[in-house]
PDBML (XML) file of the C-alpha atoms, coordinates in Angstrom:
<?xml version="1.0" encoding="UTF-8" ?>
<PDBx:datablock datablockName="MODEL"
   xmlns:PDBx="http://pdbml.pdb.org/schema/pdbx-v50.xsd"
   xmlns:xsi="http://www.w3.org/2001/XMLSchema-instance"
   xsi:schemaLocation="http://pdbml.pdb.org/schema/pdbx-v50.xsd pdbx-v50.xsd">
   <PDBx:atom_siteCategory>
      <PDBx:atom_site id="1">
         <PDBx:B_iso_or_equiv>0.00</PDBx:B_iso_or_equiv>
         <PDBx:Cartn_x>5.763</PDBx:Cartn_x>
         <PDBx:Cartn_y>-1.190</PDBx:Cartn_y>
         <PDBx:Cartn_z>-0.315</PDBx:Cartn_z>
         <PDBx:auth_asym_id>A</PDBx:auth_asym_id>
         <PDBx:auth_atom_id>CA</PDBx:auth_atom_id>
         <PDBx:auth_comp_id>UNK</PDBx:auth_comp_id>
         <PDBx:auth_seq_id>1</PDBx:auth_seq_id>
         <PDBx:group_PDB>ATOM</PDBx:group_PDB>
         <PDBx:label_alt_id xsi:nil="true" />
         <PDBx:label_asym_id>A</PDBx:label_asym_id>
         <PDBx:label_atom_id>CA</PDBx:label_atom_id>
         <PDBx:label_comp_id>UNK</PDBx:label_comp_id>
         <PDBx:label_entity_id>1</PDBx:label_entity_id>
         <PDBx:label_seq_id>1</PDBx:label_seq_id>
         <PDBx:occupancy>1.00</PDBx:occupancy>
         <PDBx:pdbx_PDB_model_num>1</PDBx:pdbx_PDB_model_num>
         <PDBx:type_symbol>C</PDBx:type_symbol>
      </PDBx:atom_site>
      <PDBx:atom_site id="2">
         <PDBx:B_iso_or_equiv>0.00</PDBx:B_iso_or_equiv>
         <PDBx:Cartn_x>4.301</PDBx:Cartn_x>
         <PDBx:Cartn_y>1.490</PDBx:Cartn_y>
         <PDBx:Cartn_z>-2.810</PDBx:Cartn_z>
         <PDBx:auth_asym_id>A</PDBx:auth_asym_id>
         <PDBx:auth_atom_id>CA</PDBx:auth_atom_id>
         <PDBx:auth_comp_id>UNK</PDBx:auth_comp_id>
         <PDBx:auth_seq_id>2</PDBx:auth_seq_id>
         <PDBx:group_PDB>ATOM</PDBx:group_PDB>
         <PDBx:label_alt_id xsi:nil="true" />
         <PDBx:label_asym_id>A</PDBx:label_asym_id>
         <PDBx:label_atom_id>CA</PDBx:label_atom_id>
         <PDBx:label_comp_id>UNK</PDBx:label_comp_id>
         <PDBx:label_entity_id>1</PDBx:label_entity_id>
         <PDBx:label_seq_id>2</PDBx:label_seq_id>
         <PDBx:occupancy>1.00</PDBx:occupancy>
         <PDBx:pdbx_PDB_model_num>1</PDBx:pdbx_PDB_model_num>
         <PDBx:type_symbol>C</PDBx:type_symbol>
      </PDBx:atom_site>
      <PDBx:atom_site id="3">
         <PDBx:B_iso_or_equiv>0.00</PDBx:B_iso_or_equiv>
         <PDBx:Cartn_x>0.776</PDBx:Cartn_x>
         <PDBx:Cartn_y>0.382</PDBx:Cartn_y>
         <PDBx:Cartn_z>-2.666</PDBx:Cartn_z>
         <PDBx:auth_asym_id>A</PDBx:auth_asym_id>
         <PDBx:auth_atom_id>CA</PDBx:auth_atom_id>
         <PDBx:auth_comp_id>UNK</PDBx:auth_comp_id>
         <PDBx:auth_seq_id>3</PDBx:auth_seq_id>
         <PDBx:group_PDB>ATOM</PDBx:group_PDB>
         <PDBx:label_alt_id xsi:nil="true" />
         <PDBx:label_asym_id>A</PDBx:label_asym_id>
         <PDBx:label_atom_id>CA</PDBx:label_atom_id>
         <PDBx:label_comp_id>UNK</PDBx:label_comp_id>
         <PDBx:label_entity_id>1</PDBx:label_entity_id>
         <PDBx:label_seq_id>3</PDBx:label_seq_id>
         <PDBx:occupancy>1.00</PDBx:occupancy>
         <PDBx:pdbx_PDB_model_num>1</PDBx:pdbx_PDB_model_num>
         <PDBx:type_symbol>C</PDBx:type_symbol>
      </PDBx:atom_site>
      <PDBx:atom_site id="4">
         <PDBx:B_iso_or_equiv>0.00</PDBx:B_iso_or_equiv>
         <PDBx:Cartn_x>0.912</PDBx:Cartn_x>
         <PDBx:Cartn_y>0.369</PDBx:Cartn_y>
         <PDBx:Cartn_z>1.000</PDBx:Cartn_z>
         <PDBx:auth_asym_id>A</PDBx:auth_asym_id>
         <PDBx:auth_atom_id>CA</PDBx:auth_atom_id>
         <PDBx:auth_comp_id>UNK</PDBx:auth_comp_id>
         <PDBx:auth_seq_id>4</PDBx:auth_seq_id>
         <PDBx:group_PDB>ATOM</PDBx:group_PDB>
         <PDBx:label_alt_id xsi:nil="true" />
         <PDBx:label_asym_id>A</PDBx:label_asym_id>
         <PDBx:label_atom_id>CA</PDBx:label_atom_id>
         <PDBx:label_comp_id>UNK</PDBx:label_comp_id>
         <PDBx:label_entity_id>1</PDBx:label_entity_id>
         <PDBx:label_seq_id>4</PDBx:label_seq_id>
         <PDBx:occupancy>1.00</PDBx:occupancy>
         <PDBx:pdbx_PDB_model_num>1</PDBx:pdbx_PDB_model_num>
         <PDBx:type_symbol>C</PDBx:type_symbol>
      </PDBx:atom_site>
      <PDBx:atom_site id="5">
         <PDBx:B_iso_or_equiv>0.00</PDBx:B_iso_or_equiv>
         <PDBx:Cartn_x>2.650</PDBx:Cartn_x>
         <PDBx:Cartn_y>3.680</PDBx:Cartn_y>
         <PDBx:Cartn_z>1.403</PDBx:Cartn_z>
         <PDBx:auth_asym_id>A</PDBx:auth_asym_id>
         <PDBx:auth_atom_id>CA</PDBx:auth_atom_id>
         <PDBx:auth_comp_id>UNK</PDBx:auth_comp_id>
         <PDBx:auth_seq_id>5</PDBx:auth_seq_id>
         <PDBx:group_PDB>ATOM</PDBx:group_PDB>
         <PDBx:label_alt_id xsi:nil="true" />
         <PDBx:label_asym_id>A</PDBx:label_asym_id>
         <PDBx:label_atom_id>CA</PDBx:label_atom_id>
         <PDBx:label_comp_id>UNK</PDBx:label_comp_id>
         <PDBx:label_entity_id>1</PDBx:label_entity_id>
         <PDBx:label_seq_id>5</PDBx:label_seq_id>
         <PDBx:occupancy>1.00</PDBx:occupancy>
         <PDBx:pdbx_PDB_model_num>1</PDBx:pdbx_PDB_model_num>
         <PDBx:type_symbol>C</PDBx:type_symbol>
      </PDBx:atom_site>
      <PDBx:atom_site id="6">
         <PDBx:B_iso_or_equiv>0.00</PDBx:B_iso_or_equiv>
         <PDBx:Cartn_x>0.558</PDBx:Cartn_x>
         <PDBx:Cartn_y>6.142</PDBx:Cartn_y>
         <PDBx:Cartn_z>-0.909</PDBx:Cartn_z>
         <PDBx:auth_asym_id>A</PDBx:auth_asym_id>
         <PDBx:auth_atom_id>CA</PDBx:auth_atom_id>
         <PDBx:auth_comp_id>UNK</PDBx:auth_comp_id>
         <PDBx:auth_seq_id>6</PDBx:auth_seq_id>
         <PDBx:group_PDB>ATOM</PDBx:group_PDB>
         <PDBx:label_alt_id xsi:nil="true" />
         <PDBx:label_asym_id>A</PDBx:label_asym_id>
         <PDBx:label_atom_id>CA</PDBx:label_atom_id>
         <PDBx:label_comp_id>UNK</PDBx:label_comp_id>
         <PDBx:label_entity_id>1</PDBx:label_entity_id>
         <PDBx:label_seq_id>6</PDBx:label_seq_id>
         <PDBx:occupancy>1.00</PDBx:occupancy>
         <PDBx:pdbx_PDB_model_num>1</PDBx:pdbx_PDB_model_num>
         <PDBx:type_symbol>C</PDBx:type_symbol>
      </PDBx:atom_site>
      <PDBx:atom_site id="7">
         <PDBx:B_iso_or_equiv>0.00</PDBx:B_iso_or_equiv>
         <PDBx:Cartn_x>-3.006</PDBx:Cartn_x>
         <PDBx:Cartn_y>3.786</PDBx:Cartn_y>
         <PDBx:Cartn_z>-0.931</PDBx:Cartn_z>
         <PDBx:auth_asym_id>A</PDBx:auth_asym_id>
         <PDBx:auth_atom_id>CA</PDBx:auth_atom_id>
         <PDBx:auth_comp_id>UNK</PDBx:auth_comp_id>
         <PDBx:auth_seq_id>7</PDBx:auth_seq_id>
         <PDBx:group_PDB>ATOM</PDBx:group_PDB>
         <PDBx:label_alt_id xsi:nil="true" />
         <PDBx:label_asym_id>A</PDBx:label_asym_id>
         <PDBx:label_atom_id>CA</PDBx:label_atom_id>
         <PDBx:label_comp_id>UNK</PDBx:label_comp_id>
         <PDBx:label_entity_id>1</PDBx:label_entity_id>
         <PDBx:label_seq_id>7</PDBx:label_seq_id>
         <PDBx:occupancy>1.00</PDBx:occupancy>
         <PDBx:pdbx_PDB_model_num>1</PDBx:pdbx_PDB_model_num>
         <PDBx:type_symbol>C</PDBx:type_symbol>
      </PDBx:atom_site>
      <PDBx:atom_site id="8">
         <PDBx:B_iso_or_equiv>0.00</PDBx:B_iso_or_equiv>
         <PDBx:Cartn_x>-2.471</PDBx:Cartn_x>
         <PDBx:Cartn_y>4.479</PDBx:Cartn_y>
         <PDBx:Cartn_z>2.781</PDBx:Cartn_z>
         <PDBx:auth_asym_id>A</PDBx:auth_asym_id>
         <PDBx:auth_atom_id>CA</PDBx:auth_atom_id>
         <PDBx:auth_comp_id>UNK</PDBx:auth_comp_id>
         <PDBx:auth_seq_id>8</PDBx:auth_seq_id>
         <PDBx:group_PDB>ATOM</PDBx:group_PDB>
         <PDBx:label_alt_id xsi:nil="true" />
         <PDBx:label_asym_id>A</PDBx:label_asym_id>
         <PDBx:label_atom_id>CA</PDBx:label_atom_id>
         <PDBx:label_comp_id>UNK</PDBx:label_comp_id>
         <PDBx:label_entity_id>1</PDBx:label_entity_id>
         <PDBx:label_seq_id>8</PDBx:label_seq_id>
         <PDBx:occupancy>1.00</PDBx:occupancy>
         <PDBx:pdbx_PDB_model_num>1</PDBx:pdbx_PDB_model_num>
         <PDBx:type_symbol>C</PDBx:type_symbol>
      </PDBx:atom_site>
      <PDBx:atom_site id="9">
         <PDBx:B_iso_or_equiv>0.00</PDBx:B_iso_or_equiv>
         <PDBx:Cartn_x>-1.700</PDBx:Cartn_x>
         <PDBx:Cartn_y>7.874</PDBx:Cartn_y>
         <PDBx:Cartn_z>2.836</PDBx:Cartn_z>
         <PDBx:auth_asym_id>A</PDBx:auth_asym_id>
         <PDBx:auth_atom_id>CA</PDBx:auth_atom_id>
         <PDBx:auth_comp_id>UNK</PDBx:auth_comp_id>
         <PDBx:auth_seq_id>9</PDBx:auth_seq_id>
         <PDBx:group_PDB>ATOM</PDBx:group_PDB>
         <PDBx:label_alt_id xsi:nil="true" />
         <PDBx:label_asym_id>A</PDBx:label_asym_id>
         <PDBx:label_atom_id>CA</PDBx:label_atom_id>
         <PDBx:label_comp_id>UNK</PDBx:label_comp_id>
         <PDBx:label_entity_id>1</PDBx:label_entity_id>
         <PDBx:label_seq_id>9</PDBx:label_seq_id>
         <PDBx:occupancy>1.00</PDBx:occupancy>
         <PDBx:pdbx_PDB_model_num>1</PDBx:pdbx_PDB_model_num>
         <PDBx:type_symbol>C</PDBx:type_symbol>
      </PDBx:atom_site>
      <PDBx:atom_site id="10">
         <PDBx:B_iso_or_equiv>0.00</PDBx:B_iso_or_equiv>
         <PDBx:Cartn_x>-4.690</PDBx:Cartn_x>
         <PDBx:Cartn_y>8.497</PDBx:Cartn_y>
         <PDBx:Cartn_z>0.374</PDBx:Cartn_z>
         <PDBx:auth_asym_id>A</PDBx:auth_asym_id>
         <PDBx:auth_atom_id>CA</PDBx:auth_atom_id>
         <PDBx:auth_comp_id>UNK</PDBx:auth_comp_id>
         <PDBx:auth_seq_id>10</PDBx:auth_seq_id>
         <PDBx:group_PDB>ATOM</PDBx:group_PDB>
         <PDBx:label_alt_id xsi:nil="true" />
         <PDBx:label_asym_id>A</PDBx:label_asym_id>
         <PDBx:label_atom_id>CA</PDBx:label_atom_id>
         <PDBx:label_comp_id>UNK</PDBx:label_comp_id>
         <PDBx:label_entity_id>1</PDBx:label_entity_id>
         <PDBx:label_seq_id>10</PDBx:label_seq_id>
         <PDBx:occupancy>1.00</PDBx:occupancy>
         <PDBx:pdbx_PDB_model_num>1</PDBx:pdbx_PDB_model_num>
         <PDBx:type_symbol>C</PDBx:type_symbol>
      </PDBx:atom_site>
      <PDBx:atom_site id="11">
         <PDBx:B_iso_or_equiv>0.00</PDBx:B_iso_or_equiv>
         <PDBx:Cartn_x>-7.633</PDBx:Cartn_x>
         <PDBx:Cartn_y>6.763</PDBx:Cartn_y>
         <PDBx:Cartn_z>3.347</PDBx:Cartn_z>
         <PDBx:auth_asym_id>A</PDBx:auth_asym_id>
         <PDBx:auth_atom_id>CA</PDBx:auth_atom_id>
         <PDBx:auth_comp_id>UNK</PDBx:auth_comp_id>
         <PDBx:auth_seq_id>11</PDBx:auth_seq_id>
         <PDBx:group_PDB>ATOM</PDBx:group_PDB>
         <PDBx:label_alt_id xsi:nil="true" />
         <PDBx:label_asym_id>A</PDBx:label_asym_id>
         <PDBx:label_atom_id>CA</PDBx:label_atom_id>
         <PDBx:label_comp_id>UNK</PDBx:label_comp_id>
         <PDBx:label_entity_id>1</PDBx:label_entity_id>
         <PDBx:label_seq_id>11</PDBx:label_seq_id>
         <PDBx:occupancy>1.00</PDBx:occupancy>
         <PDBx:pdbx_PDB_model_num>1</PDBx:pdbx_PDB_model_num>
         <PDBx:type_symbol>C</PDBx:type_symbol>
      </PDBx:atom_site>
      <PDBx:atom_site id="12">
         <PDBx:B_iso_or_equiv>0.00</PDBx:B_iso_or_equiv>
         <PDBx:Cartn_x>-5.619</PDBx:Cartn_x>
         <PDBx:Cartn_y>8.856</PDBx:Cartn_y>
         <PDBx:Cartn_z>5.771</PDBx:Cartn_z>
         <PDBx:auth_asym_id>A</PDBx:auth_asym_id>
         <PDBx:auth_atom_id>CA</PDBx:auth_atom_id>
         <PDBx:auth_comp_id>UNK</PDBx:auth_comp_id>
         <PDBx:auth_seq_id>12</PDBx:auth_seq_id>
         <PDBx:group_PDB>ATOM</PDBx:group_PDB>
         <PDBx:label_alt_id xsi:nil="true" />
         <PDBx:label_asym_id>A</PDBx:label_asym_id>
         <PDBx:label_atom_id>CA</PDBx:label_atom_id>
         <PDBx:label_comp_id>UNK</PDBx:label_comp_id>
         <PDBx:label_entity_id>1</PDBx:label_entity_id>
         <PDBx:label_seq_id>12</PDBx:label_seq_id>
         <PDBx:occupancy>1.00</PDBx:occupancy>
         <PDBx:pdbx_PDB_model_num>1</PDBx:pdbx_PDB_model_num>
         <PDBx:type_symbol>C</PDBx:type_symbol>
      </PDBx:atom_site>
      <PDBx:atom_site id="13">
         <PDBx:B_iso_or_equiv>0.00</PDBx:B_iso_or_equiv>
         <PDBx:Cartn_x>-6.543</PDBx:Cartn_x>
         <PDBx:Cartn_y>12.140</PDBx:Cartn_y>
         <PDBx:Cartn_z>3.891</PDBx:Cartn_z>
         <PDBx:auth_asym_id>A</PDBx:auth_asym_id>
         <PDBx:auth_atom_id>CA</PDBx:auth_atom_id>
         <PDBx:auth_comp_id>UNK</PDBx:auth_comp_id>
         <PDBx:auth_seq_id>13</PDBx:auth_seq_id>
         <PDBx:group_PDB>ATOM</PDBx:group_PDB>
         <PDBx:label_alt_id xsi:nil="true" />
         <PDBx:label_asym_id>A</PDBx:label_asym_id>
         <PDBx:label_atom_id>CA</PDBx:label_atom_id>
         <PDBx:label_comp_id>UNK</PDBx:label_comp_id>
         <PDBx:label_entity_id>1</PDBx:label_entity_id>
         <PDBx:label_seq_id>13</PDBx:label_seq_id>
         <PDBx:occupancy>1.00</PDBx:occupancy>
         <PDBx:pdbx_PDB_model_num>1</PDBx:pdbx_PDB_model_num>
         <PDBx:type_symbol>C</PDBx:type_symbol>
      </PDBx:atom_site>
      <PDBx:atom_site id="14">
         <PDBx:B_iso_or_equiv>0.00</PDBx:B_iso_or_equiv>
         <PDBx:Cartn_x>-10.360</PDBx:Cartn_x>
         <PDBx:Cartn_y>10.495</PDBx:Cartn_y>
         <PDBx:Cartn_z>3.957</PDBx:Cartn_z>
         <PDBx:auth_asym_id>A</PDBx:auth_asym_id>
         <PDBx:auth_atom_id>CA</PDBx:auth_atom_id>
         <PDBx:auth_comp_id>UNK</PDBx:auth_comp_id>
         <PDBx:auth_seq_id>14</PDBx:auth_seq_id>
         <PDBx:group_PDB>ATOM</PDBx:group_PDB>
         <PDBx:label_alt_id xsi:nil="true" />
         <PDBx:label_asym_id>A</PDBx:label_asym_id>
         <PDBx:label_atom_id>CA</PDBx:label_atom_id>
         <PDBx:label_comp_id>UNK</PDBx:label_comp_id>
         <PDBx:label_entity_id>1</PDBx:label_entity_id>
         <PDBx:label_seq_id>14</PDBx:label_seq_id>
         <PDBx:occupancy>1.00</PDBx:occupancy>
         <PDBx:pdbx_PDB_model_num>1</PDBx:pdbx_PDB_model_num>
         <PDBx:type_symbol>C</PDBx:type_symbol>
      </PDBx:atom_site>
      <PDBx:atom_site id="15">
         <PDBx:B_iso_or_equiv>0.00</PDBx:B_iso_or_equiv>
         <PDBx:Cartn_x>-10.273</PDBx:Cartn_x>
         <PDBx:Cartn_y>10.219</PDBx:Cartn_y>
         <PDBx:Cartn_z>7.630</PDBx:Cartn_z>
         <PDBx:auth_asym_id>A</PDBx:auth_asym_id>
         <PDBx:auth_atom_id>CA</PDBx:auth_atom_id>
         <PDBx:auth_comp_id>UNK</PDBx:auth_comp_id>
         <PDBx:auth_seq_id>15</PDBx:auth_seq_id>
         <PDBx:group_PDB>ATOM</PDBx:group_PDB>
         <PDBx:label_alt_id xsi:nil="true" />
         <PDBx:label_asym_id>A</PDBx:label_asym_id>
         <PDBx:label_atom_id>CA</PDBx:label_atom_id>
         <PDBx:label_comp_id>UNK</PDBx:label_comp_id>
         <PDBx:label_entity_id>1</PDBx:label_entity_id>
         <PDBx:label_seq_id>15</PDBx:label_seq_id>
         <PDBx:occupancy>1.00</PDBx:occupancy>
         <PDBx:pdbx_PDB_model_num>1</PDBx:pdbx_PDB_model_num>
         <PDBx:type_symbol>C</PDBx:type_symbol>
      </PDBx:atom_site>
      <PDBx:atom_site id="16">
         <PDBx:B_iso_or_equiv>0.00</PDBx:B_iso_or_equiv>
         <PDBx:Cartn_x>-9.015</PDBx:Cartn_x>
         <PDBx:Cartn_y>13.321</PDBx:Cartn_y>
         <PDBx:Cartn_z>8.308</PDBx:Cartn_z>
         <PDBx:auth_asym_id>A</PDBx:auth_asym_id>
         <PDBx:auth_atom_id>CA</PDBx:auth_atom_id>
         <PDBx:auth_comp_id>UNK</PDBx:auth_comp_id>
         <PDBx:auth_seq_id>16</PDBx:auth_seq_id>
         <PDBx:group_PDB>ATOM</PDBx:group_PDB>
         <PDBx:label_alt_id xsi:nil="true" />
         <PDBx:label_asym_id>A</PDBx:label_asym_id>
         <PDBx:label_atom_id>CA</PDBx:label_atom_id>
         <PDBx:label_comp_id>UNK</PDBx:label_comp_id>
         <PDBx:label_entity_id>1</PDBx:label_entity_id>
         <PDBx:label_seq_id>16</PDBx:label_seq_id>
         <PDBx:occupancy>1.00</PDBx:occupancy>
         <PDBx:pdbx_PDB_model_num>1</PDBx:pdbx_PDB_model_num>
         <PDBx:type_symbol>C</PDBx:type_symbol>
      </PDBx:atom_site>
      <PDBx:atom_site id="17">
         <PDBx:B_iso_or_equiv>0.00</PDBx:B_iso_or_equiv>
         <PDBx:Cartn_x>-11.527</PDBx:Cartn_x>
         <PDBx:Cartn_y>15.367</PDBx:Cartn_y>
         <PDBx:Cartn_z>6.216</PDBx:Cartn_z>
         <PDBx:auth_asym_id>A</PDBx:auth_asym_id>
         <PDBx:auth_atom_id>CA</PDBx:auth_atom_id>
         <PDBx:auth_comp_id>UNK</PDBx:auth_comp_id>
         <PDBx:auth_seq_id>17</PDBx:auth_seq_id>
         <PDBx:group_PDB>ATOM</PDBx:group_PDB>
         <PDBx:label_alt_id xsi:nil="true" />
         <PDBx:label_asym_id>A</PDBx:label_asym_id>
         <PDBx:label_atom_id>CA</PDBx:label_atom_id>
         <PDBx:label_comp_id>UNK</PDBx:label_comp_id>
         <PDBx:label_entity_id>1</PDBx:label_entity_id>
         <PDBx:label_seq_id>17</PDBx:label_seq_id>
         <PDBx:occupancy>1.00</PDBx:occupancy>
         <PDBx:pdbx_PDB_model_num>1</PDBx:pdbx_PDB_model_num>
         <PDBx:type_symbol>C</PDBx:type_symbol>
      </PDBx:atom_site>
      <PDBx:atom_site id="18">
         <PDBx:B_iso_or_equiv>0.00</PDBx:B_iso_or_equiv>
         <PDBx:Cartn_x>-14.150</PDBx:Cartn_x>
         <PDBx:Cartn_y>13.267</PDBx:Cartn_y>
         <PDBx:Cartn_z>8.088</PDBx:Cartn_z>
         <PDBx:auth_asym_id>A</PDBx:auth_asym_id>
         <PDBx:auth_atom_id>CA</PDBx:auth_atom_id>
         <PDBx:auth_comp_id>UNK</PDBx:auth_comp_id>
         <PDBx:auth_seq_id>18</PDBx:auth_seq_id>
         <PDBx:group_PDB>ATOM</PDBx:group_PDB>
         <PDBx:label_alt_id xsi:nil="true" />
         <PDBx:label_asym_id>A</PDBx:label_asym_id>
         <PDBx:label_atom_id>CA</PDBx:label_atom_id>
         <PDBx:label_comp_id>UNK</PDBx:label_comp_id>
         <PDBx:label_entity_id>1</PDBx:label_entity_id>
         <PDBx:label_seq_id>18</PDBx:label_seq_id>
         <PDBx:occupancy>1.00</PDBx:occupancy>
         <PDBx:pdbx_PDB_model_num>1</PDBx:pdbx_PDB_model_num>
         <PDBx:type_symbol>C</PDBx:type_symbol>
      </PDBx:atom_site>
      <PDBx:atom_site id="19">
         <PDBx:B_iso_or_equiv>0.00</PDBx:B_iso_or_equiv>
         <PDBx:Cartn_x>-12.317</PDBx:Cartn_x>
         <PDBx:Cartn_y>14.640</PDBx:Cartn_y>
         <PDBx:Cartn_z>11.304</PDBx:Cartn_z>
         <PDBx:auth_asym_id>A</PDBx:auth_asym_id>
         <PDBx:auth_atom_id>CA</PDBx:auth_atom_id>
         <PDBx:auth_comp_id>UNK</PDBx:auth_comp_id>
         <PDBx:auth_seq_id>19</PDBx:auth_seq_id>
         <PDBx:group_PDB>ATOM</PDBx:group_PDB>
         <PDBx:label_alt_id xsi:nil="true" />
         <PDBx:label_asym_id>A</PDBx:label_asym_id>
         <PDBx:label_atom_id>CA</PDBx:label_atom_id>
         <PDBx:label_comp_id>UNK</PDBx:label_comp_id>
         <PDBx:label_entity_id>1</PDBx:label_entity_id>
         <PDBx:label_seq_id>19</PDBx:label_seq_id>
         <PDBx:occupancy>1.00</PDBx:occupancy>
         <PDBx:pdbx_PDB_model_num>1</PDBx:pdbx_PDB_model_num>
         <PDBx:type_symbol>C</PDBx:type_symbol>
      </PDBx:atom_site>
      <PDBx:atom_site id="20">
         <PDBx:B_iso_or_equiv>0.00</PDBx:B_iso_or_equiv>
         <PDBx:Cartn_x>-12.911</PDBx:Cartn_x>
         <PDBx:Cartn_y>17.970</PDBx:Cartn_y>
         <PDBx:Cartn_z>9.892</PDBx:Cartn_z>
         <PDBx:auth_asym_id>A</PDBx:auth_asym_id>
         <PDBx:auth_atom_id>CA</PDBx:auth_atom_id>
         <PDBx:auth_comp_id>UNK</PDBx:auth_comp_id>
         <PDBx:auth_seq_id>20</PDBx:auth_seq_id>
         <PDBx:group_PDB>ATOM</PDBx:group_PDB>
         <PDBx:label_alt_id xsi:nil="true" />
         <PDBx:label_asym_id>A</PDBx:label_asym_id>
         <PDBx:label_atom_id>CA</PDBx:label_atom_id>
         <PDBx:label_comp_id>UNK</PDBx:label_comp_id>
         <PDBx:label_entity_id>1</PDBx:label_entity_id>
         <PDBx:label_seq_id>20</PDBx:label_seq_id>
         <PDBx:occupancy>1.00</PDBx:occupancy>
         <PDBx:pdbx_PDB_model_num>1</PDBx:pdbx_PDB_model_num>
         <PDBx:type_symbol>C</PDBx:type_symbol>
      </PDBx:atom_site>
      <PDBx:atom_site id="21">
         <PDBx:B_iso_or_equiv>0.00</PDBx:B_iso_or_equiv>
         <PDBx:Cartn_x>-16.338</PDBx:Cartn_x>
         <PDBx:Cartn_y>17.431</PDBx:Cartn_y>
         <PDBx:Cartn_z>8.574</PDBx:Cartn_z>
         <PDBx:auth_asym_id>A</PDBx:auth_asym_id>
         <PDBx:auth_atom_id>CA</PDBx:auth_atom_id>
         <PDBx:auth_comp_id>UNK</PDBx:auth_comp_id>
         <PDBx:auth_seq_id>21</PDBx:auth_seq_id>
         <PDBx:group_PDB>ATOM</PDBx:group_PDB>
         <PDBx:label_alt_id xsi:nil="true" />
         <PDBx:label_asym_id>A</PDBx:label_asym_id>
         <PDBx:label_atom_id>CA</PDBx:label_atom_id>
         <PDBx:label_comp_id>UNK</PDBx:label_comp_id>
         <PDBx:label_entity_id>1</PDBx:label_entity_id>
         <PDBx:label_seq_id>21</PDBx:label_seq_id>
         <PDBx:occupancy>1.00</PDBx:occupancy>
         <PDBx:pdbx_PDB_model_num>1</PDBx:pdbx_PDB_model_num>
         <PDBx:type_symbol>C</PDBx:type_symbol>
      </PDBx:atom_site>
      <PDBx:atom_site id="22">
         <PDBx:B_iso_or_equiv>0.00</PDBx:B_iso_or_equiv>
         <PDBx:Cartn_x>-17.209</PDBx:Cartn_x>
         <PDBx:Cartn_y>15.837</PDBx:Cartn_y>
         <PDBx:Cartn_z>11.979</PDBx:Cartn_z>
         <PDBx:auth_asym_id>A</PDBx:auth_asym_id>
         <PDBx:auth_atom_id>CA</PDBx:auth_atom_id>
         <PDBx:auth_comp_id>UNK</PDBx:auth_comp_id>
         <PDBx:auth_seq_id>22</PDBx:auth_seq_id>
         <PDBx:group_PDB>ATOM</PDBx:group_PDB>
         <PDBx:label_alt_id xsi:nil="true" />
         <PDBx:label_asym_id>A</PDBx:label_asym_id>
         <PDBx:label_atom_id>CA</PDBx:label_atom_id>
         <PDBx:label_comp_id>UNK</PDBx:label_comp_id>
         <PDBx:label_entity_id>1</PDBx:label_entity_id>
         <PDBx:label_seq_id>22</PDBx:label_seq_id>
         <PDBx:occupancy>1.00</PDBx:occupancy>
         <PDBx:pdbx_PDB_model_num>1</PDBx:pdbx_PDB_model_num>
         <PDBx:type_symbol>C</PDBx:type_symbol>
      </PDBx:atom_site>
      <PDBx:atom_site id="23">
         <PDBx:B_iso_or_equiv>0.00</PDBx:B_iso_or_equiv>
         <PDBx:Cartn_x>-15.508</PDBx:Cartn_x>
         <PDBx:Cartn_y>19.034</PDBx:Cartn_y>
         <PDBx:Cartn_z>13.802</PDBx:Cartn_z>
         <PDBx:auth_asym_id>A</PDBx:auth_asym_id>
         <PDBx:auth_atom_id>CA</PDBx:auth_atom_id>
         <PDBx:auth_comp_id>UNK</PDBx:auth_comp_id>
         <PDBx:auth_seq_id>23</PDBx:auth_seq_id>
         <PDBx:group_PDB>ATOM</PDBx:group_PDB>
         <PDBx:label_alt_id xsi:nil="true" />
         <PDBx:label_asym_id>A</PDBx:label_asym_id>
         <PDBx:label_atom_id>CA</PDBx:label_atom_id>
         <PDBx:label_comp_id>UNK</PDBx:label_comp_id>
         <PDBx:label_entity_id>1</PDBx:label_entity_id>
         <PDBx:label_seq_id>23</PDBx:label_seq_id>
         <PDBx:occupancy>1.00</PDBx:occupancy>
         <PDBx:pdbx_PDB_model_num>1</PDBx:pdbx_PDB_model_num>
         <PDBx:type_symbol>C</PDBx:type_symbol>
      </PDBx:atom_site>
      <PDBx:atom_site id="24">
         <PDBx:B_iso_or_equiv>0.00</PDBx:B_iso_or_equiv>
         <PDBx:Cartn_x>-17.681</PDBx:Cartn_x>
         <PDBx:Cartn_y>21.277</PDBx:Cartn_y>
         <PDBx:Cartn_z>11.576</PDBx:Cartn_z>
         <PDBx:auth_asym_id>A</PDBx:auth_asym_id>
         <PDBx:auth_atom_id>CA</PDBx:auth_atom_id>
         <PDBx:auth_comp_id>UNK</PDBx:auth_comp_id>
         <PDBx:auth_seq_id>24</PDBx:auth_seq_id>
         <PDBx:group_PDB>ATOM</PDBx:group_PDB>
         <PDBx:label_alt_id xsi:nil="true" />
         <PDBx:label_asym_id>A</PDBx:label_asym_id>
         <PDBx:label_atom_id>CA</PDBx:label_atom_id>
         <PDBx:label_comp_id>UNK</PDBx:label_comp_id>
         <PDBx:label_entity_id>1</PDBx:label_entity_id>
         <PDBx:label_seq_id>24</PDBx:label_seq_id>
         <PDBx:occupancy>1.00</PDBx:occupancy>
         <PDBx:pdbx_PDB_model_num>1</PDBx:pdbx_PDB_model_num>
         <PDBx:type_symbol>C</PDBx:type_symbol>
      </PDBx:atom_site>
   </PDBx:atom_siteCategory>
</PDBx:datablock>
């Protein structure tokens, strides 16, 4: 399912620069 697959992988790069940002 395209959309799925990369609109999914695109949030997933959000969270983890929140992670990061949160780490920070």
């Amino acid at each position: 399912e395209p959309e799925i697959h990369h609109v999914a992988l695109d949030l997933a790069g959000w969270s983890r620069e929140h992670a990061q940002r949160l780490s920070d």
